[in-house]
Protein backbone atom coordinates (compact mmCIF):
# COMPACT_ATOMS: atom_id res chain seq x y z
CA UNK A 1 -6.13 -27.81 -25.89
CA UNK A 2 -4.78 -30.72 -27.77
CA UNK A 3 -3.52 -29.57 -31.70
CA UNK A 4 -3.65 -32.86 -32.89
CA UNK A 5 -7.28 -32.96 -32.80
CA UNK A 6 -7.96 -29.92 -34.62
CA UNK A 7 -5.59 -30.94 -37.33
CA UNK A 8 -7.19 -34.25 -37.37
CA UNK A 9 -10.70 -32.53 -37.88
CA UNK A 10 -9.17 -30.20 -40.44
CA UNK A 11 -7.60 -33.26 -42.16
CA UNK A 12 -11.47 -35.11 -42.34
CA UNK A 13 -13.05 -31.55 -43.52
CA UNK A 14 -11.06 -31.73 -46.55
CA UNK A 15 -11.19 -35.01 -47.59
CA UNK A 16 -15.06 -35.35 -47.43
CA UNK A 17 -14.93 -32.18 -49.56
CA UNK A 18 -12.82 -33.46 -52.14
CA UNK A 19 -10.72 -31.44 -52.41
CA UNK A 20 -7.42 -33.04 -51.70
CA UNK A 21 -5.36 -31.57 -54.66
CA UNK A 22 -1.60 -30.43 -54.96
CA UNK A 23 -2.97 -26.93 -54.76
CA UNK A 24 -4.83 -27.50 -51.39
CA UNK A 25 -2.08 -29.23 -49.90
CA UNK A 26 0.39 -26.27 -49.39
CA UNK A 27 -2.41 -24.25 -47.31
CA UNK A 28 -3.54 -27.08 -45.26
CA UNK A 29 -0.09 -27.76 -44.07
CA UNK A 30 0.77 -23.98 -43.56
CA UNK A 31 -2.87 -23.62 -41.76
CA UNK A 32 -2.06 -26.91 -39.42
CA UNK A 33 1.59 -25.53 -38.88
CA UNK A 34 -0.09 -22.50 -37.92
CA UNK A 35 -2.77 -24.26 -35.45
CA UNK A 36 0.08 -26.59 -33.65
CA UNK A 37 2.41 -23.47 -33.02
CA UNK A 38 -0.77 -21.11 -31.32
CA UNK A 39 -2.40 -23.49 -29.34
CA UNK A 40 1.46 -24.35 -28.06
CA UNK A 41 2.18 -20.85 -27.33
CA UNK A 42 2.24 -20.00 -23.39
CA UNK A 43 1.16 -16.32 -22.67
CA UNK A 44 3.90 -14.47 -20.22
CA UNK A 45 2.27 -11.94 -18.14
CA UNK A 46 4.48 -8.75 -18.56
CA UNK A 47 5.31 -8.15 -14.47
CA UNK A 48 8.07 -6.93 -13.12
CA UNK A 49 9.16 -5.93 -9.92
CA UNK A 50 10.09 -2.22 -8.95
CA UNK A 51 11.35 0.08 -6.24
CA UNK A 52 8.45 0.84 -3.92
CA UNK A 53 9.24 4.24 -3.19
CA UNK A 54 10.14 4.85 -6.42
CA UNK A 55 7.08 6.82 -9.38
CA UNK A 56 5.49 3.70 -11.02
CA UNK A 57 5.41 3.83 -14.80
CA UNK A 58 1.19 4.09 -14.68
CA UNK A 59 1.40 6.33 -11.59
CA UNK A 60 -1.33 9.05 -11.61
CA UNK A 61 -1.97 12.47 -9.59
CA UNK A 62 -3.40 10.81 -6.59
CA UNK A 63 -1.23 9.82 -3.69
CA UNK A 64 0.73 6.83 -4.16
CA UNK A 65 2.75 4.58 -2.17
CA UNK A 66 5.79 6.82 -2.34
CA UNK A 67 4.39 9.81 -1.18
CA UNK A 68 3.31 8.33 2.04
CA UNK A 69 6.78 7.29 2.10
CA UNK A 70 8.03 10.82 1.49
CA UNK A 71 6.01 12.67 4.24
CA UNK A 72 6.10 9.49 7.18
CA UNK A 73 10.08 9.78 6.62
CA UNK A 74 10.03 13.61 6.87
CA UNK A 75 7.80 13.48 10.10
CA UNK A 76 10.02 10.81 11.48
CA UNK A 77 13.13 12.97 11.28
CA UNK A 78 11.66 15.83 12.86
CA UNK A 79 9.97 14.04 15.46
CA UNK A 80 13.18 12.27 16.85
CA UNK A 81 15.31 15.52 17.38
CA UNK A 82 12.41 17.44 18.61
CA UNK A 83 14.00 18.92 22.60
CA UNK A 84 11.18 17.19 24.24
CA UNK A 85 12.01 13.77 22.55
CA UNK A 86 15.83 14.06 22.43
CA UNK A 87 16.42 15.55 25.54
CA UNK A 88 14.14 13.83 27.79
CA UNK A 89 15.65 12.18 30.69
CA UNK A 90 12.49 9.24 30.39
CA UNK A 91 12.19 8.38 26.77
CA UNK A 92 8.14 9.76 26.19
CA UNK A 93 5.67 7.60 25.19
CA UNK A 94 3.73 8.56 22.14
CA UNK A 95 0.16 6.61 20.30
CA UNK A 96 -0.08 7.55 16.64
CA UNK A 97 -3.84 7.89 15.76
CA UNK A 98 -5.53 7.00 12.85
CA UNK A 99 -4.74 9.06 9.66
CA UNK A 100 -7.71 11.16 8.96
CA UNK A 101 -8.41 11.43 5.16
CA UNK A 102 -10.25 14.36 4.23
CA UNK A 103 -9.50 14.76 0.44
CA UNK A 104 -10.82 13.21 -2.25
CA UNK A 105 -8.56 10.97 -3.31
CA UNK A 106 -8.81 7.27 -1.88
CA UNK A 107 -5.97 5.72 0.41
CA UNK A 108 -5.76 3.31 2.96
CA UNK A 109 -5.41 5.29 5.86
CA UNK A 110 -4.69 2.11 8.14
CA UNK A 111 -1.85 1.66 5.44
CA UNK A 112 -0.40 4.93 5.63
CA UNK A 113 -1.01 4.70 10.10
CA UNK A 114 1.24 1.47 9.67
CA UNK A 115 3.70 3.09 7.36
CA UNK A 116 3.94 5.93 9.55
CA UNK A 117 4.74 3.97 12.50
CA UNK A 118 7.17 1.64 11.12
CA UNK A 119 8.88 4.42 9.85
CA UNK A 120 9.17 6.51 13.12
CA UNK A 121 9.95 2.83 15.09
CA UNK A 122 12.91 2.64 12.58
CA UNK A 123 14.23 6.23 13.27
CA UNK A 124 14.05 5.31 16.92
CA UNK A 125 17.30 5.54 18.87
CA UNK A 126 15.33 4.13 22.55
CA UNK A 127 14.73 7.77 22.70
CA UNK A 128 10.80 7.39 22.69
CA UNK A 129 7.90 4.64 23.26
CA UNK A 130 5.27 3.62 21.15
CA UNK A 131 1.77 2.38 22.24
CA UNK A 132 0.40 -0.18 19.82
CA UNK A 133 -3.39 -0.17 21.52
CA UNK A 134 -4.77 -1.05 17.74
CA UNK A 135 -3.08 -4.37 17.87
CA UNK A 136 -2.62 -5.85 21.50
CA UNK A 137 -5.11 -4.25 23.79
CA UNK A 138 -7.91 -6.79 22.91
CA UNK A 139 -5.82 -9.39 23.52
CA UNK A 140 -4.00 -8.75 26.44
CA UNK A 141 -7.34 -7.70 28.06
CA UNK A 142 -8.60 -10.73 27.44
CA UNK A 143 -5.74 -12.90 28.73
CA UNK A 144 -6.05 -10.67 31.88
CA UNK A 145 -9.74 -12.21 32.07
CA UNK A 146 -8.51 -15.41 31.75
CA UNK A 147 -5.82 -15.18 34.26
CA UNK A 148 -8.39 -13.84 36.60
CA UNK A 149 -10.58 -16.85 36.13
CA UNK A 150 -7.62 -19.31 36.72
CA UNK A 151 -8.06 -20.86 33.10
CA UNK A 152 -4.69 -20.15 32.30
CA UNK A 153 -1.65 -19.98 34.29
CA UNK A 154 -0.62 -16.68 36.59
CA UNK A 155 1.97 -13.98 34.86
CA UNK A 156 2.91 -10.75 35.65
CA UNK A 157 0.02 -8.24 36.32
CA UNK A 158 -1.15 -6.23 34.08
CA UNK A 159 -0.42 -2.45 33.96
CA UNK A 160 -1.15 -0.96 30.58
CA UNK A 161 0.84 2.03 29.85
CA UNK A 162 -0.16 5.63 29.46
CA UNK A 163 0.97 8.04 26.47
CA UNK A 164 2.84 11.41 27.14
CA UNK A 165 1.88 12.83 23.08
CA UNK A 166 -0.52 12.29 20.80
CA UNK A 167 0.70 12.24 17.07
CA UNK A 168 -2.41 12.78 14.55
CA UNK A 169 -1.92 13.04 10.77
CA UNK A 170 -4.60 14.47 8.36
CA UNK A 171 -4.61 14.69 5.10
CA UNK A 172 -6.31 17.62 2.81
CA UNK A 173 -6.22 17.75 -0.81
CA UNK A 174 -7.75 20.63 -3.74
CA UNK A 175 -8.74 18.67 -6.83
CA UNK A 176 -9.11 20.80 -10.64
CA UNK A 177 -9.45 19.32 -14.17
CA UNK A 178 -10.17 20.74 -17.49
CA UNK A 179 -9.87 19.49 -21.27
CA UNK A 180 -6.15 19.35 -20.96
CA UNK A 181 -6.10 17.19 -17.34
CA UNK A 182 -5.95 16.97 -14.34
CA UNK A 183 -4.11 18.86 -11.43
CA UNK A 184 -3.95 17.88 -7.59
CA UNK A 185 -2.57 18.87 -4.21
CA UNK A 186 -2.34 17.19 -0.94
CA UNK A 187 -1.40 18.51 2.23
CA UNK A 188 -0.17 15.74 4.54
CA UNK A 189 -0.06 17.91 8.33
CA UNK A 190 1.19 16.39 11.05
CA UNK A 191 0.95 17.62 14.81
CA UNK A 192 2.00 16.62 18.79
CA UNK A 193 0.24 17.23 21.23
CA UNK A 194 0.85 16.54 25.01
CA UNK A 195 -1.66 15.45 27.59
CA UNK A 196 -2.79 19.03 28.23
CA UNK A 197 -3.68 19.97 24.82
CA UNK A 198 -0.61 21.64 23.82
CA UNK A 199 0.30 21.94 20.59
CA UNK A 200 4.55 20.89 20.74
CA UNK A 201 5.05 19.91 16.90
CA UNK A 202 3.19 20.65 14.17
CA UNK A 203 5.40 19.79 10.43
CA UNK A 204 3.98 19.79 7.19
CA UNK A 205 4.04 18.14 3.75
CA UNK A 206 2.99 19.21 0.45
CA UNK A 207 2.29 17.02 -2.70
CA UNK A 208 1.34 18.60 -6.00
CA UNK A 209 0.95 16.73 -9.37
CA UNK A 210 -0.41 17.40 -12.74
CA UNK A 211 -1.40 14.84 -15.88
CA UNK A 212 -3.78 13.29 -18.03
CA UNK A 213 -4.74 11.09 -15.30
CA UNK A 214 -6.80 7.82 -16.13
CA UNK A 215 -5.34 5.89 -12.97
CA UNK A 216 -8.03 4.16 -11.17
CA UNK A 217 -7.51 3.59 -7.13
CA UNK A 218 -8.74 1.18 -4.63
């Protein structure tokens, strides 16, 4: 947007009006003043950065990025001194499934899978394996194929690993509102289980929150 032009065109308004008087002059030069400073003005988003485990400042009652923070750290500690994990002689090997979501608040579950992991990988003391199926079996089967069919040079043969535990996290929430708000609470519940269906961990973690919640979430 150029100013000079509309002060230009403001200018020619007036004069073909006639009325370029003393009176007139005063309010043409305010109202040009006026035009040169807006259009000049640059808008400055209001962003900031902040702590992401920390309650943002237009947080609502769902789950948020530092609650799955909360309960992956809390899971993490308890799986790492578990007997079976910190006594083992052969650090286990464990695959995290998929968080199951089953209340009605919307998350990323693939998010809070990742966060979980990278969590547990950084409480790791070479005490216990991770699988990572999600993001290499494709791909290394597929190298294996082309190995096979001599379009790529020979490597070390493939022998994907096995897990010793399963570690599944679901999520459960009750959901109430009235005229004064809303009130929520999740249950995050984690569990281990070996290759024969035993149960060897099972930890829990509660989340309950109350507002006049207007927070949207994608």
């Amino acid at each position: 947007m150029d100013p000079s032009a509309h002060w230009t065109s403001f200018q020619t308004w007036i004069t073909m009006d006639g009325m370029k008087t003393n009176f007139f002059r005063p309010v043409v030069a305010t109202i040009g003043v006026a035009l040169i400073v807006g259009c000049s003005t640059t808008h400055k988003p209001d962003v900031r950065y902040i702590d992401p485990g920390s309650p943002g400042s237009k947080g609502g009652t769902g789950i948020e990025s530092q609650d799955i923070g909360a309960a992956a750290q809390k899971a993490a500690q308890s799986i790492v001194n578990l007997p079976q994990i910190a006594q083992a002689t052969v650090p286990p090997t464990v695959i995290i499934t998929p968080v199951v979501n089953r209340s009605a608040s919307p998350i990323d579950t693939d998010l809070y899978t990742v966060k979980l992991r990278g969590i547990l990988m950084q409480y790791d003391t070479g005490k216990v394996r991770f699988l990572a199926r999600d993001t290499s079996w494709n791909e290394n089967n597929n190298e294996m194929a082309l190995r096979q069919r001599g379009e790529v040079q020979q490597g070390q043969a493939r022998n994907a690993a096995t897990y010793d535990y399963i570690l599944t996290a679901e999520l459960r929430g009750i959901s109430g509102s009235s005229g004064k708000g809303r009130s929520e609470y999740f249950l995050v519940a984690f569990k281990l289980v070996d290759m024969n269906d035993i149960l060897v961990w099972e930890n829990q973690y509660e989340i309950k929150k109350q507002g006049n919640d207007s927070t949207i979430y994608r």
